[in-house]
Structures are given as C-alpha cells and as structure tokens.
C-alpha atoms as a PDB file:
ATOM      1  CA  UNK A   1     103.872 142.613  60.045  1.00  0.00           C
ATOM      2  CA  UNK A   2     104.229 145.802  58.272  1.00  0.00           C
ATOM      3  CA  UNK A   3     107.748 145.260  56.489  1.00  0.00           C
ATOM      4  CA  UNK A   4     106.243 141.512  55.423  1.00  0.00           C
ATOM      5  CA  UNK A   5     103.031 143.311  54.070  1.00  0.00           C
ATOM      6  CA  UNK A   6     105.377 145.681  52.074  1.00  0.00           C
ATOM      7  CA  UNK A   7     107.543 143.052  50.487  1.00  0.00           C
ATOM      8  CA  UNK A   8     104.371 140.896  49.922  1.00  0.00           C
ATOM      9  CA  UNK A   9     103.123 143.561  47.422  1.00  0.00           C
ATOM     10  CA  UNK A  10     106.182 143.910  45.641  1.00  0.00           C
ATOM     11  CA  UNK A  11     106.995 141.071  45.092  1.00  0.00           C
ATOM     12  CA  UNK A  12     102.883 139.996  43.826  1.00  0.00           C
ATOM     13  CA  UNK A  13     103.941 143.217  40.988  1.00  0.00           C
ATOM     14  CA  UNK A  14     107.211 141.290  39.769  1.00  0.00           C
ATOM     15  CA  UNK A  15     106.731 137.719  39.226  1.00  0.00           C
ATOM     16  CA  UNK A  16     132.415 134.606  40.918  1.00  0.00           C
ATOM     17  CA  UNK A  17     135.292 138.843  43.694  1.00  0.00           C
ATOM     18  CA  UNK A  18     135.240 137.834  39.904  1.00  0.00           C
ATOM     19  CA  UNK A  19     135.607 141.279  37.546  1.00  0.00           C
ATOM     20  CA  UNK A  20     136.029 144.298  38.794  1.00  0.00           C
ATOM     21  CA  UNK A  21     133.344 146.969  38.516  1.00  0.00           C
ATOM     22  CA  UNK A  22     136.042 149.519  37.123  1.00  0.00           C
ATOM     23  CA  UNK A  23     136.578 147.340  34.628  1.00  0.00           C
ATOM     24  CA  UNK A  24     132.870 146.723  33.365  1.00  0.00           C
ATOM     25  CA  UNK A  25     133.176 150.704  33.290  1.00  0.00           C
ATOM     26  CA  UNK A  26     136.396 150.850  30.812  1.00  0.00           C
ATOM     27  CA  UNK A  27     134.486 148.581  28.613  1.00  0.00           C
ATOM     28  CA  UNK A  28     132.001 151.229  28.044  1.00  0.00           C
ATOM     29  CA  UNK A  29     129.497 150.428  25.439  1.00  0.00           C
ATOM     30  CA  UNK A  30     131.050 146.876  25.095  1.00  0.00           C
ATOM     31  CA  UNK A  31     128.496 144.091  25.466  1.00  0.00           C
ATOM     32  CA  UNK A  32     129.384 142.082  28.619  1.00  0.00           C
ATOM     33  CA  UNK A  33     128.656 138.013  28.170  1.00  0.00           C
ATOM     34  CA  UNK A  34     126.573 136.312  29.997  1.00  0.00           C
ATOM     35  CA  UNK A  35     129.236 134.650  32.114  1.00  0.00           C
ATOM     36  CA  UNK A  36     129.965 138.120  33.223  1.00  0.00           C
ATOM     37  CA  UNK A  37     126.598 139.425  34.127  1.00  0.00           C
ATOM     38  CA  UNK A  38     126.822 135.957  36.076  1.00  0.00           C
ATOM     39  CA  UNK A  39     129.389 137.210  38.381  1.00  0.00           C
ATOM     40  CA  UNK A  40     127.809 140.176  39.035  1.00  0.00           C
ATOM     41  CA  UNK A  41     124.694 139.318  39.930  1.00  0.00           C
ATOM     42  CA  UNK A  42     126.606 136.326  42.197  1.00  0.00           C
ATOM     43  CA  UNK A  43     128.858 138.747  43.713  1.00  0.00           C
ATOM     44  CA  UNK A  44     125.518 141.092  44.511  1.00  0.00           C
ATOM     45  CA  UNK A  45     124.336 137.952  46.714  1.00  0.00           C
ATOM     46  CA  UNK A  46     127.441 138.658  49.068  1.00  0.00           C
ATOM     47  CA  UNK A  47     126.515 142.481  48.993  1.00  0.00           C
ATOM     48  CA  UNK A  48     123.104 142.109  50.017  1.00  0.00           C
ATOM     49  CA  UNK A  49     124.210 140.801  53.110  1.00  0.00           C
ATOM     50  CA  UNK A  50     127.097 142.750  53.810  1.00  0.00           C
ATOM     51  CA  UNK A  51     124.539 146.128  53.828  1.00  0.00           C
ATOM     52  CA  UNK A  52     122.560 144.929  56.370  1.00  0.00           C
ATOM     53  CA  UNK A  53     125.470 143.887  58.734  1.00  0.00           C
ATOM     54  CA  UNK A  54     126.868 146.741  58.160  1.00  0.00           C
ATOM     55  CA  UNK A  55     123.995 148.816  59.341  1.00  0.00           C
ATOM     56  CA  UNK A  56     123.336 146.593  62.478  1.00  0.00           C
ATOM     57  CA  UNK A  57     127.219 146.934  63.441  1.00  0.00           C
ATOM     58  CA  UNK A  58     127.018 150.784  63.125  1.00  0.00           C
ATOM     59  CA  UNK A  59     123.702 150.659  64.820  1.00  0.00           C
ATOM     60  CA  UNK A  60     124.779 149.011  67.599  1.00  0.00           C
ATOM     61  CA  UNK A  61     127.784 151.181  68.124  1.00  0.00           C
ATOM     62  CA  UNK A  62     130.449 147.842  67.325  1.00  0.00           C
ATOM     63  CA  UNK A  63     133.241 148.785  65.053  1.00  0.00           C
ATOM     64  CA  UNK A  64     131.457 151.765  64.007  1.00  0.00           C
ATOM     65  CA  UNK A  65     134.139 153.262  61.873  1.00  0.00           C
ATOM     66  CA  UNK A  66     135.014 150.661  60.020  1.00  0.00           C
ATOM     67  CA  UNK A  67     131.175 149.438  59.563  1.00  0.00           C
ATOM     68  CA  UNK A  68     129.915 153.276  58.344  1.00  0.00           C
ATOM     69  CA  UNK A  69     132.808 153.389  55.893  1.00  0.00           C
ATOM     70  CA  UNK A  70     132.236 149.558  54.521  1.00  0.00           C
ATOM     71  CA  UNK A  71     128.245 150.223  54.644  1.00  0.00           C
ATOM     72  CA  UNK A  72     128.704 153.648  51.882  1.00  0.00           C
ATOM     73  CA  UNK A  73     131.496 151.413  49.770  1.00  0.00           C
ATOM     74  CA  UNK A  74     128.990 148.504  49.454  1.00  0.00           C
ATOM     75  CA  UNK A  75     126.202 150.512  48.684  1.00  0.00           C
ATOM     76  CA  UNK A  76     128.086 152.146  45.967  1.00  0.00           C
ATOM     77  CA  UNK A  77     129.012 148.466  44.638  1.00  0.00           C
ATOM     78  CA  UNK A  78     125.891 147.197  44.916  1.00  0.00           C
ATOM     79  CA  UNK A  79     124.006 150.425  42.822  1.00  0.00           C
ATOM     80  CA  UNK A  80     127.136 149.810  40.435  1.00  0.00           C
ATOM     81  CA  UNK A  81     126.290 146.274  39.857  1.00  0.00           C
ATOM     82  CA  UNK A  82     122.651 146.910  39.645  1.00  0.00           C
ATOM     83  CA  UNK A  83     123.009 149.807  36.509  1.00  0.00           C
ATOM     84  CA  UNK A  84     125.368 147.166  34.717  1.00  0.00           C
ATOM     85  CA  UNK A  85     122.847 144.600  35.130  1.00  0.00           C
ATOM     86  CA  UNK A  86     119.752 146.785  33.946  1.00  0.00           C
ATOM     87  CA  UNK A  87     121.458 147.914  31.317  1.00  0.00           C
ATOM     88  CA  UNK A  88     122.677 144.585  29.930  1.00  0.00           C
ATOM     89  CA  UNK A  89     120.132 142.663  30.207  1.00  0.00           C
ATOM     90  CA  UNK A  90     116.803 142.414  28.024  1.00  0.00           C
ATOM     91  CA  UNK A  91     114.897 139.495  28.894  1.00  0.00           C
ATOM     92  CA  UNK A  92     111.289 140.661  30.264  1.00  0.00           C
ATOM     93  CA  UNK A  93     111.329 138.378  32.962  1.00  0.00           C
ATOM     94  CA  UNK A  94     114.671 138.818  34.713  1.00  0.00           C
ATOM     95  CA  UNK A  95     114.449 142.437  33.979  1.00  0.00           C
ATOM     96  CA  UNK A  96     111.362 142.287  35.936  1.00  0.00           C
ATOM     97  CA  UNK A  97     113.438 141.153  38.895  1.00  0.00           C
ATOM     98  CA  UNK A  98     116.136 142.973  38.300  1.00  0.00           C
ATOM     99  CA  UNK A  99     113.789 146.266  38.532  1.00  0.00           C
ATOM    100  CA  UNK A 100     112.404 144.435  41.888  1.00  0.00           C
ATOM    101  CA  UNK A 101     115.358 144.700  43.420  1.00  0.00           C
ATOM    102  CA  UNK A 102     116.348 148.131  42.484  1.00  0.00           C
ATOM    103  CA  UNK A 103     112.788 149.211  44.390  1.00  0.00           C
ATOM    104  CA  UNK A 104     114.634 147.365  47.207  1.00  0.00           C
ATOM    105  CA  UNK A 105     117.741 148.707  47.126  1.00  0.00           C
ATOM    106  CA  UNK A 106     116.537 151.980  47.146  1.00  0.00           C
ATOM    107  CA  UNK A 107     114.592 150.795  50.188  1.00  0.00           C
ATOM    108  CA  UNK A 108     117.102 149.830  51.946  1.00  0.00           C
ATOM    109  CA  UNK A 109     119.623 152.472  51.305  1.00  0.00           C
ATOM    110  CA  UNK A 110     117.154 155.171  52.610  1.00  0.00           C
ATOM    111  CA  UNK A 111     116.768 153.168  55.586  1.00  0.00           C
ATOM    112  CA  UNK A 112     120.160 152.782  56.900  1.00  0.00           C
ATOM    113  CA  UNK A 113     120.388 156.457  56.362  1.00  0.00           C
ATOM    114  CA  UNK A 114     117.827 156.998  59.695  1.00  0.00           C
ATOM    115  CA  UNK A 115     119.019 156.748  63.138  1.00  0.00           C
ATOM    116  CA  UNK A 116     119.275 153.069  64.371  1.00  0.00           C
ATOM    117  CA  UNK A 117     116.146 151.387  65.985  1.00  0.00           C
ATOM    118  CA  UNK A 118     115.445 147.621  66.709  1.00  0.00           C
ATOM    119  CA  UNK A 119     112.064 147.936  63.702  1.00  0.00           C
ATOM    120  CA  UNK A 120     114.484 149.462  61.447  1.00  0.00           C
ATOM    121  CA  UNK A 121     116.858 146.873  62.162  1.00  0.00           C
ATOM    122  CA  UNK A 122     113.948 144.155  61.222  1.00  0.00           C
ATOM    123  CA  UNK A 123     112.892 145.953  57.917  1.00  0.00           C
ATOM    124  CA  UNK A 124     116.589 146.570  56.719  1.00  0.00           C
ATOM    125  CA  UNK A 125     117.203 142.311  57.473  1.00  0.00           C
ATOM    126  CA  UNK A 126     114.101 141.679  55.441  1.00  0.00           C
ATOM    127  CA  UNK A 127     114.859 144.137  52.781  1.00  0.00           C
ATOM    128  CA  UNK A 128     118.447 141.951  52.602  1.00  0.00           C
ATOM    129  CA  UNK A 129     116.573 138.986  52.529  1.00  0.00           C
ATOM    130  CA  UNK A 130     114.646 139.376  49.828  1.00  0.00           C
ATOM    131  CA  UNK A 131     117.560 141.541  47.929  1.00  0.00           C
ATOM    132  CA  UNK A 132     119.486 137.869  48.255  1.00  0.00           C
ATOM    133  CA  UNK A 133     116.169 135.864  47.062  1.00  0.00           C
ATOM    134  CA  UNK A 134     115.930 138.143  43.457  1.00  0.00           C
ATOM    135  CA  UNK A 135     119.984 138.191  42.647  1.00  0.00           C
ATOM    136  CA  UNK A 136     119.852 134.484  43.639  1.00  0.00           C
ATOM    137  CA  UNK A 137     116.632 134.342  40.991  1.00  0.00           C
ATOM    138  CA  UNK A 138     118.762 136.574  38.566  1.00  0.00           C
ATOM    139  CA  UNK A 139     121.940 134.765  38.486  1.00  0.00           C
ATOM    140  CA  UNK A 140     120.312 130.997  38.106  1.00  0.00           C
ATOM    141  CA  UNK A 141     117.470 132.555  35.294  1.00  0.00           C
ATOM    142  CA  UNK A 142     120.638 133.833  33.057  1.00  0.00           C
ATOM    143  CA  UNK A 143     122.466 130.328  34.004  1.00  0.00           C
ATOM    144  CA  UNK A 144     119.378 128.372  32.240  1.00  0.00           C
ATOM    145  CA  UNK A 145     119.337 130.937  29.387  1.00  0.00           C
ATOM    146  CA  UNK A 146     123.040 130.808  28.400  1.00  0.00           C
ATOM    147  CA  UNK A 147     124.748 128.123  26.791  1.00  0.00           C
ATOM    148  CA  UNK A 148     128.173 128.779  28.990  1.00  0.00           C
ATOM    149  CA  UNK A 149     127.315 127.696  32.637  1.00  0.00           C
ATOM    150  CA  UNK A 150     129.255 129.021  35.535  1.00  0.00           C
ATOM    151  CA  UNK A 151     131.541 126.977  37.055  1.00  0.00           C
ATOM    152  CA  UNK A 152     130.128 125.185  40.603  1.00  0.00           C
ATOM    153  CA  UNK A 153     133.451 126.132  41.916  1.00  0.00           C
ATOM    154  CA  UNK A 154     133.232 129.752  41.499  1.00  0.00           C
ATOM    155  CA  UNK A 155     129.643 129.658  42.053  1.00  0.00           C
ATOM    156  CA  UNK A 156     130.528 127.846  45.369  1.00  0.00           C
ATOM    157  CA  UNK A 157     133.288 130.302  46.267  1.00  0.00           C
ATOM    158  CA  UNK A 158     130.873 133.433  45.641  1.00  0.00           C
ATOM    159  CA  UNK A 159     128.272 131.567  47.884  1.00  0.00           C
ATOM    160  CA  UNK A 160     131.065 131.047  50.310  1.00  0.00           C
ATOM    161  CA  UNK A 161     131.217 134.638  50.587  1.00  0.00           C
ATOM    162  CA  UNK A 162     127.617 135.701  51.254  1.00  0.00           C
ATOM    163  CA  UNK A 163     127.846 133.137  53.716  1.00  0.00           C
ATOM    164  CA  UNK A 164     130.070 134.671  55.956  1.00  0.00           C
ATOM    165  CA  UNK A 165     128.338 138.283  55.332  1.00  0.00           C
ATOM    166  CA  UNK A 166     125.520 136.554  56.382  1.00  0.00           C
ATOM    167  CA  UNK A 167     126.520 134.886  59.389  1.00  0.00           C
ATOM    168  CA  UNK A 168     128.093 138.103  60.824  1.00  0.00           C
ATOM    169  CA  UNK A 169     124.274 139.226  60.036  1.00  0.00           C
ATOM    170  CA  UNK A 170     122.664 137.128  62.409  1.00  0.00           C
ATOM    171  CA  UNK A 171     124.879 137.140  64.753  1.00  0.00           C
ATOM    172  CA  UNK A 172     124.658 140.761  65.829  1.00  0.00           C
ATOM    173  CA  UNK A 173     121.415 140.733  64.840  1.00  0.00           C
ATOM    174  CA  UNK A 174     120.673 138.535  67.767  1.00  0.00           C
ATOM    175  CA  UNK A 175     123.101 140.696  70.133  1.00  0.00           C
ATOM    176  CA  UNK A 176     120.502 143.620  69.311  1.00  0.00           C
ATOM    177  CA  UNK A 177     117.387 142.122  70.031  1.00  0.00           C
ATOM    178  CA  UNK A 178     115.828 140.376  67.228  1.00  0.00           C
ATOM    179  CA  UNK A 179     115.815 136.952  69.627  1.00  0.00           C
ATOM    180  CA  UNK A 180     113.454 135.050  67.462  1.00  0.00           C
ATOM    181  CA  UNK A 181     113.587 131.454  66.363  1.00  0.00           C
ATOM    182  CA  UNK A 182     114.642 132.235  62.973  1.00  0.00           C
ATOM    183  CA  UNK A 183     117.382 134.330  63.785  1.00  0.00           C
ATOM    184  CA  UNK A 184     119.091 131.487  65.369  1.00  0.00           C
ATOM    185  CA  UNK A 185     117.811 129.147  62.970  1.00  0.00           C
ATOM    186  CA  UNK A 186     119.160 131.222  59.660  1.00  0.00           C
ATOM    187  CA  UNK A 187     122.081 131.557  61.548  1.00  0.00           C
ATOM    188  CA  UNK A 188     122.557 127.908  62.869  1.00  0.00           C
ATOM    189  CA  UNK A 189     122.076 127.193  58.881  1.00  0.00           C
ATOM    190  CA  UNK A 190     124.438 129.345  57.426  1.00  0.00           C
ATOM    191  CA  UNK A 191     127.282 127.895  59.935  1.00  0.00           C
ATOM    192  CA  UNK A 192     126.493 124.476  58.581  1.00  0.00           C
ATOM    193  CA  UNK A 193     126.406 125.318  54.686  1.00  0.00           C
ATOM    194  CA  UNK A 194     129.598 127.084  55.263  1.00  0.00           C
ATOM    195  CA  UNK A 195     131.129 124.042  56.484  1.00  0.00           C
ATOM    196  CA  UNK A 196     129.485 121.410  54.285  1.00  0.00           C
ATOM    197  CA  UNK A 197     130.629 123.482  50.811  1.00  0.00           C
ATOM    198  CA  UNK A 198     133.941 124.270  52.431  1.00  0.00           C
ATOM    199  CA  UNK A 199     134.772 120.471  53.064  1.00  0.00           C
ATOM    200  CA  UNK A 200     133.638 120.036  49.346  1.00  0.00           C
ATOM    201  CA  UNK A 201     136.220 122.734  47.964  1.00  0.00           C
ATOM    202  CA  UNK A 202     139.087 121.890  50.185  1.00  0.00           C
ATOM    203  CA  UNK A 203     138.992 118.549  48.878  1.00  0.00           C
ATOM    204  CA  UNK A 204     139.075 119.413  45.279  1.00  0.00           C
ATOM    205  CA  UNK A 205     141.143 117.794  43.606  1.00  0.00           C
ATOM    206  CA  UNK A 206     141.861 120.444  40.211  1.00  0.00           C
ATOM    207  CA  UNK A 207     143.032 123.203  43.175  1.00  0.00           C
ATOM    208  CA  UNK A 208     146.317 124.946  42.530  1.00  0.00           C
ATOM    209  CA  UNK A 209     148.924 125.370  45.045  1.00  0.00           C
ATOM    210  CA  UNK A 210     147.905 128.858  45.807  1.00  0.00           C
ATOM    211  CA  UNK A 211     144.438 128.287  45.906  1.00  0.00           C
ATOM    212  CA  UNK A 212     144.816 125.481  48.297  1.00  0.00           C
ATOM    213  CA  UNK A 213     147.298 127.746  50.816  1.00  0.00           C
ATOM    214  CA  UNK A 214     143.660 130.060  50.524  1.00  0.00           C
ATOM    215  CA  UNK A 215     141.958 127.027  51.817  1.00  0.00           C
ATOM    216  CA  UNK A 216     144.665 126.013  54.519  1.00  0.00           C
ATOM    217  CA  UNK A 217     144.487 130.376  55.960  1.00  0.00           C
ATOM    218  CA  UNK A 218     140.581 130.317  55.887  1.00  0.00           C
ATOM    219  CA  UNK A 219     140.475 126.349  57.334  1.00  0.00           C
ATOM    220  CA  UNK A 220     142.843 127.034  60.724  1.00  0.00           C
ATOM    221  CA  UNK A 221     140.767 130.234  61.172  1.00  0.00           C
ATOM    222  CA  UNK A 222     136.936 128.702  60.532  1.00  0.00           C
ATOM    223  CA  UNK A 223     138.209 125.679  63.129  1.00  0.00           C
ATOM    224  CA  UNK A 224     138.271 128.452  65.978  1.00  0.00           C
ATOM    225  CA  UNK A 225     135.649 130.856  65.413  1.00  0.00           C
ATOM    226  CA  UNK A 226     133.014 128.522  63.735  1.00  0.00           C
ATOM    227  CA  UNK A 227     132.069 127.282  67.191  1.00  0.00           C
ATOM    228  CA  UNK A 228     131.684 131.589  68.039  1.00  0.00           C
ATOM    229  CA  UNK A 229     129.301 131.820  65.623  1.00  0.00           C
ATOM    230  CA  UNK A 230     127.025 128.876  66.643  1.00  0.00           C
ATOM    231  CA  UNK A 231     127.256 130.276  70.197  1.00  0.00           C
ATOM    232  CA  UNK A 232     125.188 133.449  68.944  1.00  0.00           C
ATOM    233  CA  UNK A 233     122.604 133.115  72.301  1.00  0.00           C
ATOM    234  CA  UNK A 234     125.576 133.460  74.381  1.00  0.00           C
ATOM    235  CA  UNK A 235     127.277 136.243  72.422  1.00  0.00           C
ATOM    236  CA  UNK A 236     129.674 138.521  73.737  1.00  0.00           C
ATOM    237  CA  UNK A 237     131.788 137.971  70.559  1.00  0.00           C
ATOM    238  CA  UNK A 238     130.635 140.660  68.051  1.00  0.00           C
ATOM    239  CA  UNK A 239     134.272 142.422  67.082  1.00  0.00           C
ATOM    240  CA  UNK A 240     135.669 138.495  66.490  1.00  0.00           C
ATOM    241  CA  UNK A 241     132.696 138.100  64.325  1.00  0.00           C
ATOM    242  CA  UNK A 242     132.542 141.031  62.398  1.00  0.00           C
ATOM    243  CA  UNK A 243     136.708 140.945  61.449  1.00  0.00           C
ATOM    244  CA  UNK A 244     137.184 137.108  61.079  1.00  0.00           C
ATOM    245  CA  UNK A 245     133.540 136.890  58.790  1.00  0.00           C
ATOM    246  CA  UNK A 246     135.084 139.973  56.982  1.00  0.00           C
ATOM    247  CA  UNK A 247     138.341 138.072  56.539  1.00  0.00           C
ATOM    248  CA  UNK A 248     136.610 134.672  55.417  1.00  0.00           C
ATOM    249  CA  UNK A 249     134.627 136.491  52.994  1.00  0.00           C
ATOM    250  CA  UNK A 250     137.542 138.377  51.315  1.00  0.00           C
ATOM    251  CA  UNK A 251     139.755 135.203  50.766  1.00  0.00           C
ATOM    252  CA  UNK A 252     136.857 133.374  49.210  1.00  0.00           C
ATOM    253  CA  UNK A 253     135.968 136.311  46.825  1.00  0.00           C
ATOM    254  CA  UNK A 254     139.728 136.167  45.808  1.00  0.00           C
ATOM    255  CA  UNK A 255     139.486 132.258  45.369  1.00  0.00           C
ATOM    256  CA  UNK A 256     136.680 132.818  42.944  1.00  0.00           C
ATOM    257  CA  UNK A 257     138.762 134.805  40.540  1.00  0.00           C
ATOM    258  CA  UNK A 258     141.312 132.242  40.728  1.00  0.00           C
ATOM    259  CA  UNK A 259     138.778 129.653  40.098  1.00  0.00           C
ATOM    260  CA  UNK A 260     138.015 131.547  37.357  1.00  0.00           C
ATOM    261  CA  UNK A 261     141.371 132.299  35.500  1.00  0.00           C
ATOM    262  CA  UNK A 262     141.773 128.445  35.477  1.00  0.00           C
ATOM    263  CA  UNK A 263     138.600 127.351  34.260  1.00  0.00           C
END
C-alpha cells in the first residue's frame, strides 16, 4: 500500500492536560525539566489521535462545526508542543524522532486540508498511527534518561485520554468505510484498555476527594456508552461517540494535573 510504503521509508531514515502551552511560552528562554518535556510529549499522544478524528468527523459531514474548529485548535497544539520539544531537547537519538514526527505532522496537516475521500481517510489514520508510535518512543526514551520518572498515575491518566480520542477514531472510521479487521480490532482494544486502567485508577487508594468525584462523572457515563463503542459494526451512534469520547477525554486530562499537583 502506498501510505505503508511512505511511512516504511521514513521511518528506515530515523531509527500528564499537565502544563499549559502558554505557560511553556512565558517561560521563554527558561530550560524546561525533563518531567515537563514528559508531559508534553504524553499529552501529544492524545493529540495525535484527536487530528485524525477530527478530520474523519468533518469528512463525513458529523458535527462538522465543532470537528473543523477542534481539528485547527489541535493542530496548533500539537505544532506548539512539537517546537518546545525540538527546541529542548538535545539527545541525537530522540531528536531523531522527534524530527520524524515533525515530517509527519506536516504530512498530516496538509492532508486534512484536501477535500475528504475514503484513501485520504486511510493515509491521515496511518499518519496518526505512527505520530502516536514516535511521541510514545519520545516520552518513554526521556523517562529512561532522567533520574525523575513520571508518575504511573499521570502517565495512566494522559493514556486515558488518547484512549478515548482514539476510540472515537475507529469508530467513525468504520462508519466511513474503512471495514477492515483491524479497524474493529484497534477499536475492540482500545475499549478494553480503557476499562482495565480505569478499574486500576478508580481503585486507588492515594485519590483525593475531588479526583475521585472525576472518577464517579466519567464511571456512570463509560457504564452506558462503553457498550456503543464496542457496537462499532452496528453503528448509527457517531454524535454519542464523538461528545461523550470528547467528554471522557477532557476529565482525564484534568485528572492528570491533579495527579500531578499531589505527587
């Protein structure tokens, strides 16, 4: 496949909400530590996915509005996050991927600037994919280099997150056409991570009050739709999806910067 055969060659040349971008930009020359440039590159996981569901929403004419004005505000996040990171970090090898992933962002935001087709659709979910696979590589390469670790909990709140971007992902992706195994598979997967880690952090026992009402909102609301989401070969849902995935994912990026205030 043509997109494959693209991403093939790129990648053979390069071998948690936590902080807000506004305020990486007052620090202005102000080195950011690692633990920082940990958060970003987490919080570009979520993004990743979010672009790509964004585009297939607009595509597909669902929630158009809100997805064209969400798709230019993530884009702008994402470019954000990837100028802090280049500039902050030296290391040859994760600046390597870093640069990687800038060839794909610039990829993908050219692409959802053409008019919607179902090979577009397939380039812009592999463009996502791989996006995910090198801020995924980022993040864990500066967790092994720095002698402060992230916390699991925020790490797990920030994967929370992309999660839900991603299961809104597959699930119109499916609705438009891209019916293959995998689709329902990657899909089928993310519904059951999503449960597994949220069972984990519901449980903890170090959660605050407020952080626990969080959990309470985003468990009564995953006990209905979860069982959407896993009916994606049925479908008919795509608005539920796109608002309550959009919800999910905002609550657990503001659980991550109260995981991190306490830690």
């Amino acid at each position: 496949m043509k997109t494959k055969s693209i991403i093939t060659q790129r990648m053979s040349l390069a071998l948690v909400t936590l902080l807000s971008f506004s305020q990486f930009a007052l620090a202005g020359s102000n080195k950011l530590t690692t633990l920082e440039l940990i958060n970003i590159a987490g919080k570009q996981r979520m993004l990743s996915q979010r672009i790509s569901k964004d585009y297939l929403y607009k595509g597909g004419n669902i929630a158009v509005s809100k997805a064209d004005t969400q798709l230019s505000e993530t884009l702008k996040e994402s470019l954000d996050a990837q100028k802090i990171l280049q500039k902050s970090i030296d290391n040859p090898k994760i600046t390597n991927l870093i640069e990687f992933v800038a060839m794909n962002y610039e990829d993908i935001a050219e692409k959802t600037k053409e008019k919607f087709s179902k090979d577009n659709a397939q380039y812009v979910l592999d463009l996502s994919e791989s996006m995910l696979e090198g801020n995924e590589y980022i993040m864990t390469s500066l967790n092994k280099s720095s002698k402060v670790h992230t916390s699991k909990l925020i790490d797990m709140s920030e994967r929370q997150a992309m999660l839900s971007q991603r299961i809104a992902k597959y699930y119109i992706a499916y609705q438009l056409g891209i019916k293959d195994k995998n689709t329902v598979h990657q899909m089928n997967k993310a519904v059951k991570l999503f449960s597994d880690n949220h069972k984990i952090l519901m449980q903890n026992k170090t959660n605050t009050p407020e952080i626990n009402l969080k959990f309470k909102k985003i468990d009564r609301l995953w006990k209905i739709v979860y069982k959407f989401y896993l009916d994606i070969e049925t479908g008919g849902l795509p608005l539920i999806v796109f608002n309550t995935t959009d919800d999910i994912s905002a609550k657990m990026d503001e659980i991550a910067s109260m995981y991190l205030k306490i830690k």
